[in-house]
C-alpha atoms as a PDB file:
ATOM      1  CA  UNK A   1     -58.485 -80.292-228.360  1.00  0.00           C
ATOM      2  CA  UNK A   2     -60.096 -76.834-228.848  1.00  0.00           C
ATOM      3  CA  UNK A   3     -63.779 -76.373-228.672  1.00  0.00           C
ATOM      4  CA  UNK A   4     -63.257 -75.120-232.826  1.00  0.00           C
ATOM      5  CA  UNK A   5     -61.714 -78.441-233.894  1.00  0.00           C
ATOM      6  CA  UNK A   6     -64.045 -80.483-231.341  1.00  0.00           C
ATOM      7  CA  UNK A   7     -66.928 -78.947-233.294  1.00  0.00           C
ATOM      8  CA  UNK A   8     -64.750 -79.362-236.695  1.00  0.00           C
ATOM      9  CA  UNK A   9     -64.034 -82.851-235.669  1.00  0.00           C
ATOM     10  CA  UNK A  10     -68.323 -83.675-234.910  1.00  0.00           C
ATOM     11  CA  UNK A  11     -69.402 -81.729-238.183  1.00  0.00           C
ATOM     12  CA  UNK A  12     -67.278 -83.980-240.359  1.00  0.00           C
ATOM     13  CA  UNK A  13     -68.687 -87.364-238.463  1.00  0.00           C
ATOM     14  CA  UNK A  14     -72.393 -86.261-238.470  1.00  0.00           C
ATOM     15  CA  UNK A  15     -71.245 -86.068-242.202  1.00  0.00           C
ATOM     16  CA  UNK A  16     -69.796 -89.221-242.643  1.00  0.00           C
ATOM     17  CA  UNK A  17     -72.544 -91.102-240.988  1.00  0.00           C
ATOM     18  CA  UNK A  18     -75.654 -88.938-242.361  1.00  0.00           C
ATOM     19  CA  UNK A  19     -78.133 -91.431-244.641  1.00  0.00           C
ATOM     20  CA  UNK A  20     -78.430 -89.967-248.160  1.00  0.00           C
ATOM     21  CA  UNK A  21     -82.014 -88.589-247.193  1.00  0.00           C
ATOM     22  CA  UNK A  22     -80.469 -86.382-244.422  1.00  0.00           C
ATOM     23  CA  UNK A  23     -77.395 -85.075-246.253  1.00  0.00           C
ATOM     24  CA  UNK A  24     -80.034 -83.519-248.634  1.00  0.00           C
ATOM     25  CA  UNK A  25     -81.594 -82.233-245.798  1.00  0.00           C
ATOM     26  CA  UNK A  26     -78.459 -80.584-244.624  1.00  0.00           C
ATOM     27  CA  UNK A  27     -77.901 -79.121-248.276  1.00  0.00           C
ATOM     28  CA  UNK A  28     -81.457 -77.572-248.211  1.00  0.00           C
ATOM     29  CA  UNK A  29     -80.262 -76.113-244.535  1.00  0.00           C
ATOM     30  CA  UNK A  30     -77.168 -74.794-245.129  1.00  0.00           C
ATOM     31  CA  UNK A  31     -78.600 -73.279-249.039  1.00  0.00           C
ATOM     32  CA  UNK A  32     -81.456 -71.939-246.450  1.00  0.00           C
ATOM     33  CA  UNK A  33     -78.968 -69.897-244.410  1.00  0.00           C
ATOM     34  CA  UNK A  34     -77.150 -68.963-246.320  1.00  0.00           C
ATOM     35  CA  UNK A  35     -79.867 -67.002-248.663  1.00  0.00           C
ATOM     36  CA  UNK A  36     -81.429 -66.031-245.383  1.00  0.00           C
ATOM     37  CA  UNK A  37     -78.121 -64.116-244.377  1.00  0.00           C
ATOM     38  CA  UNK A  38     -78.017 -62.515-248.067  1.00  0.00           C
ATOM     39  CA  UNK A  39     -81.380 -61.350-247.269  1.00  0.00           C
ATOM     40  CA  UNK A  40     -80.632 -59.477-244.284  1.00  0.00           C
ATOM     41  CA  UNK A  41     -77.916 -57.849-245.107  1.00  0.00           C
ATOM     42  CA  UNK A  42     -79.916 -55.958-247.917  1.00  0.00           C
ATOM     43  CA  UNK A  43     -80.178 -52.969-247.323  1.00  0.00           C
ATOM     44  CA  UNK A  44     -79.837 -49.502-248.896  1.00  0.00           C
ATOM     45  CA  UNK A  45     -76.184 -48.861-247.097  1.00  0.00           C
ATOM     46  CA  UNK A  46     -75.001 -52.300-248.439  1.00  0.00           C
ATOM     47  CA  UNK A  47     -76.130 -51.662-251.629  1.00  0.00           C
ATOM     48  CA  UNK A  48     -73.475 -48.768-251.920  1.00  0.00           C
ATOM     49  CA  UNK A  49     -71.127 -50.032-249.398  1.00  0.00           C
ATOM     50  CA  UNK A  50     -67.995 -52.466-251.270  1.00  0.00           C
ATOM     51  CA  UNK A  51     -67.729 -55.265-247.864  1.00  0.00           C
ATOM     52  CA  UNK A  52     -71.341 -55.636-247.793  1.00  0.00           C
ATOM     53  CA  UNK A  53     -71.926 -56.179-251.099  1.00  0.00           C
ATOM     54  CA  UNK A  54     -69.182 -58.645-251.266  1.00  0.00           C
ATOM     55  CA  UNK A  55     -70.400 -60.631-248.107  1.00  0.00           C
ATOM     56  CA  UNK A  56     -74.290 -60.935-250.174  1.00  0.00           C
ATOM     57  CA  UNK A  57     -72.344 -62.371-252.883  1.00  0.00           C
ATOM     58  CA  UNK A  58     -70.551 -64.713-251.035  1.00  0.00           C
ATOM     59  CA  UNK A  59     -73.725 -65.980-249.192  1.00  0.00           C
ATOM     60  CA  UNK A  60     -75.223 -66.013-252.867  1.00  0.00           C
ATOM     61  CA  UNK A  61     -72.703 -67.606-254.360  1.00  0.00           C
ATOM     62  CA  UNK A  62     -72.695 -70.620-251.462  1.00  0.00           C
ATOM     63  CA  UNK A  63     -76.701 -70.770-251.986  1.00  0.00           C
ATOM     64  CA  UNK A  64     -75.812 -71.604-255.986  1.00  0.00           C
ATOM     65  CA  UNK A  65     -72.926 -73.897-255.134  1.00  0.00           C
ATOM     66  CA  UNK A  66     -75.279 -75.885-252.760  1.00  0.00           C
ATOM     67  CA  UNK A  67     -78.221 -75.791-255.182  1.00  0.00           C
ATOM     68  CA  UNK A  68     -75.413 -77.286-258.017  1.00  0.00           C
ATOM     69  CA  UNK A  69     -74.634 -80.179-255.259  1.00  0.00           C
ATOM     70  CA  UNK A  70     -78.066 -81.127-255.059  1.00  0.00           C
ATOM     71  CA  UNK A  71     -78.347 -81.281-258.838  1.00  0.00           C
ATOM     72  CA  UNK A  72     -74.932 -83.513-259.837  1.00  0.00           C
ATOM     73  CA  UNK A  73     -76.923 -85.616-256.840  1.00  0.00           C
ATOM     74  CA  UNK A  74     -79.860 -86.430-258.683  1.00  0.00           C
ATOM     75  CA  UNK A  75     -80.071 -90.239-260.676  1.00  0.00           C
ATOM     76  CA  UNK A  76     -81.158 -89.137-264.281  1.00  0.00           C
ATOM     77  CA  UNK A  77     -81.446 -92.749-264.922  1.00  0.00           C
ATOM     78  CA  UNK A  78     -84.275 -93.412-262.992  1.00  0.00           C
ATOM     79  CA  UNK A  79     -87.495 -93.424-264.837  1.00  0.00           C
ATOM     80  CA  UNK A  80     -89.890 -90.743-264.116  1.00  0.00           C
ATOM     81  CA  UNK A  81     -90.245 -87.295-264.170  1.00  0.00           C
ATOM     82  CA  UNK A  82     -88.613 -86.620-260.772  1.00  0.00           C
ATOM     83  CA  UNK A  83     -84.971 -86.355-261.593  1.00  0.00           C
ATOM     84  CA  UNK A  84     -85.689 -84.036-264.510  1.00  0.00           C
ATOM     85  CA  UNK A  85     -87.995 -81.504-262.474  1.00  0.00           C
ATOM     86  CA  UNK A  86     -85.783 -81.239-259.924  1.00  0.00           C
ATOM     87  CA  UNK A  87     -83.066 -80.480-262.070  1.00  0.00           C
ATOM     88  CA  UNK A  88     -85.091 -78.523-264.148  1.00  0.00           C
ATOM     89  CA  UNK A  89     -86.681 -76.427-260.792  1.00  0.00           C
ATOM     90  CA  UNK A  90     -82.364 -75.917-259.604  1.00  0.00           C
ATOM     91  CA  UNK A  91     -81.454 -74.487-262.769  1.00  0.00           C
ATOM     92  CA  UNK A  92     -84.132 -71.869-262.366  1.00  0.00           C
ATOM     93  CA  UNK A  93     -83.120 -71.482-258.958  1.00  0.00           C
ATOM     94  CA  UNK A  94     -79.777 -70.729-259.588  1.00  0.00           C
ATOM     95  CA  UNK A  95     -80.783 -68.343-262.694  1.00  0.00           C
ATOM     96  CA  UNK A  96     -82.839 -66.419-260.308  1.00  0.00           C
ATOM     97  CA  UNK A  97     -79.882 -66.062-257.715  1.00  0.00           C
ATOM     98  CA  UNK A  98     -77.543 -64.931-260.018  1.00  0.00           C
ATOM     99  CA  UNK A  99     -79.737 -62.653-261.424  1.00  0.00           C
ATOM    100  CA  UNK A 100     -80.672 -61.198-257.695  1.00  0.00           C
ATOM    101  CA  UNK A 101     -76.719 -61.150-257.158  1.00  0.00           C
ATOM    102  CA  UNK A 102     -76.159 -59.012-260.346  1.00  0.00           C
ATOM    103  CA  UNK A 103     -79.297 -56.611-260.283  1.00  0.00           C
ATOM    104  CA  UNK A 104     -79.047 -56.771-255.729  1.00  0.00           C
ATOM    105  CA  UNK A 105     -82.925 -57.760-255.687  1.00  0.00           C
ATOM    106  CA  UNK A 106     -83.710 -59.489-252.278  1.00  0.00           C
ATOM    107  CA  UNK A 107     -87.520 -60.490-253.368  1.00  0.00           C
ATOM    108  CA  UNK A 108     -85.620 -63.185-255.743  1.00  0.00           C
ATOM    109  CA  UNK A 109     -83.282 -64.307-253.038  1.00  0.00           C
ATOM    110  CA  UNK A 110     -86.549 -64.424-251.059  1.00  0.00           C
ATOM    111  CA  UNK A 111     -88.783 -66.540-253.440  1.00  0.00           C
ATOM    112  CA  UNK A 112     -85.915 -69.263-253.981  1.00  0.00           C
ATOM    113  CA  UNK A 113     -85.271 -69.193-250.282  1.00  0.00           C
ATOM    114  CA  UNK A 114     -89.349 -69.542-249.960  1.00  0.00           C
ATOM    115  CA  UNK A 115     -89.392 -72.532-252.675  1.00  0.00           C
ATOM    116  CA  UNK A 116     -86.390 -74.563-251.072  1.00  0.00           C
ATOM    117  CA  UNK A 117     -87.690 -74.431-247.563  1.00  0.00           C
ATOM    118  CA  UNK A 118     -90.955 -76.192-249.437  1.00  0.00           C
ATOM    119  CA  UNK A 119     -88.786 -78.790-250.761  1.00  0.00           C
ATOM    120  CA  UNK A 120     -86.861 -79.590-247.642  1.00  0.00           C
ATOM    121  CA  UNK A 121     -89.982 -79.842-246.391  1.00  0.00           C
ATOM    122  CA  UNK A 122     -91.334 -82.201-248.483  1.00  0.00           C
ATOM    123  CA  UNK A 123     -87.425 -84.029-248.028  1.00  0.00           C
ATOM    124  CA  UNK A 124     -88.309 -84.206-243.777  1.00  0.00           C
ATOM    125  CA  UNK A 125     -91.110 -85.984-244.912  1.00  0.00           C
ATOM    126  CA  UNK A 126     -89.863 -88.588-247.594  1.00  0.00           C
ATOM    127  CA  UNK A 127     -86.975 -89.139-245.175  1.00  0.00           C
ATOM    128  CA  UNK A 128     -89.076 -89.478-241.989  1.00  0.00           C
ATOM    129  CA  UNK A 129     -91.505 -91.783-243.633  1.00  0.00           C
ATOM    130  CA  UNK A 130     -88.899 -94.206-245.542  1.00  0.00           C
ATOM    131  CA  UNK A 131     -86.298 -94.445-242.707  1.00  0.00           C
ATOM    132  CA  UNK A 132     -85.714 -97.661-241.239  1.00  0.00           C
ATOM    133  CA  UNK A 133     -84.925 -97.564-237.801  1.00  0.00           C
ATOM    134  CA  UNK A 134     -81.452 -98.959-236.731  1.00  0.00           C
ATOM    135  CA  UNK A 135     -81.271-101.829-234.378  1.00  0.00           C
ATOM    136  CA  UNK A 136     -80.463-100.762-230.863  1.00  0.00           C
ATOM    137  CA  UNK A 137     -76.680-101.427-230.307  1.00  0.00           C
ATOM    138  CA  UNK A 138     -74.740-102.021-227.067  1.00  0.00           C
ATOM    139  CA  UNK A 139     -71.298-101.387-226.319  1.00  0.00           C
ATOM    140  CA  UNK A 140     -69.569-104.878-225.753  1.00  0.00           C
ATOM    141  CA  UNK A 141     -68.774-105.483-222.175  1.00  0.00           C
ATOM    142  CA  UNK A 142     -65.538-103.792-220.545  1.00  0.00           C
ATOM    143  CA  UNK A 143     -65.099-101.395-223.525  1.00  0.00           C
ATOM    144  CA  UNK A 144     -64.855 -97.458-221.748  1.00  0.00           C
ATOM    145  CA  UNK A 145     -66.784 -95.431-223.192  1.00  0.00           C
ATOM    146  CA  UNK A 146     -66.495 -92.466-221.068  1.00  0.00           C
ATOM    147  CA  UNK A 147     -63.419 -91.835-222.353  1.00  0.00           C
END
């Protein structure tokens, strides 16, 4: 097995067995970095230069995609205003991106990027003080687990 589908192959279990609570967390992480690599790649060359404006797009457009995710995620039928702000708050978010993508301004990349690394804060929190820890488990006896 190559070290790319070892890594493939761990990606797609941490995945499988995240809680709900930490697969948000990876959303905000990977919506994070990729507005954070949008950010530096604006520049006054890339604004002129065709591959580097296509590569800001594409981290853009991931950023939006992600921020859609976390909205079809949220339970609109539970009472409260929580749901609805949130979704409310990702709609603006993605307005602003695609409104940085069309006119190439970083500072609105920057301010969602600045807002969702508040949230997934506030997420590292929430999920750190509601998880339950999981029972210590043994492998049974004469099972190999070194392989």
């Amino acid at each position: 097995m190559s070290y790319n589908q070892a890594l493939s192959a761990y990606r797609e279990t941490r995945v499988k067995t995240a809680s709900q609570g930490t697969l948000i967390i990876m959303l905000y992480d990977e919506a994070i970095k990729q507005m954070g690599a949008a950010i530096s790649l604006f520049t006054e060359e890339a604004q002129t230069t065709p591959s580097k404006i296509e590569q800001i797009h594409n981290h853009i457009l991931k950023s939006q995609e992600i921020i859609t995710e976390l909205m079809a995620s949220l339970d609109m039928s539970v009472e409260g205003d929580i749901s609805k702000n949130l979704f409310s708050l990702y709609s603006y978010f993605n307005q602003q991106l695609l409104e940085a993508n069309v006119e190439k301004k970083p500072e609105k990349v920057s301010f969602v990027r600045s807002m969702m690394d508040q949230l997934r804060t506030a997420w590292v929190e929430i999920v750190n003080s509601t998880a339950v820890p999981a029972p210590l488990q043994t492998a049974p006896a004469g099972i190999n687990i070194a392989g």
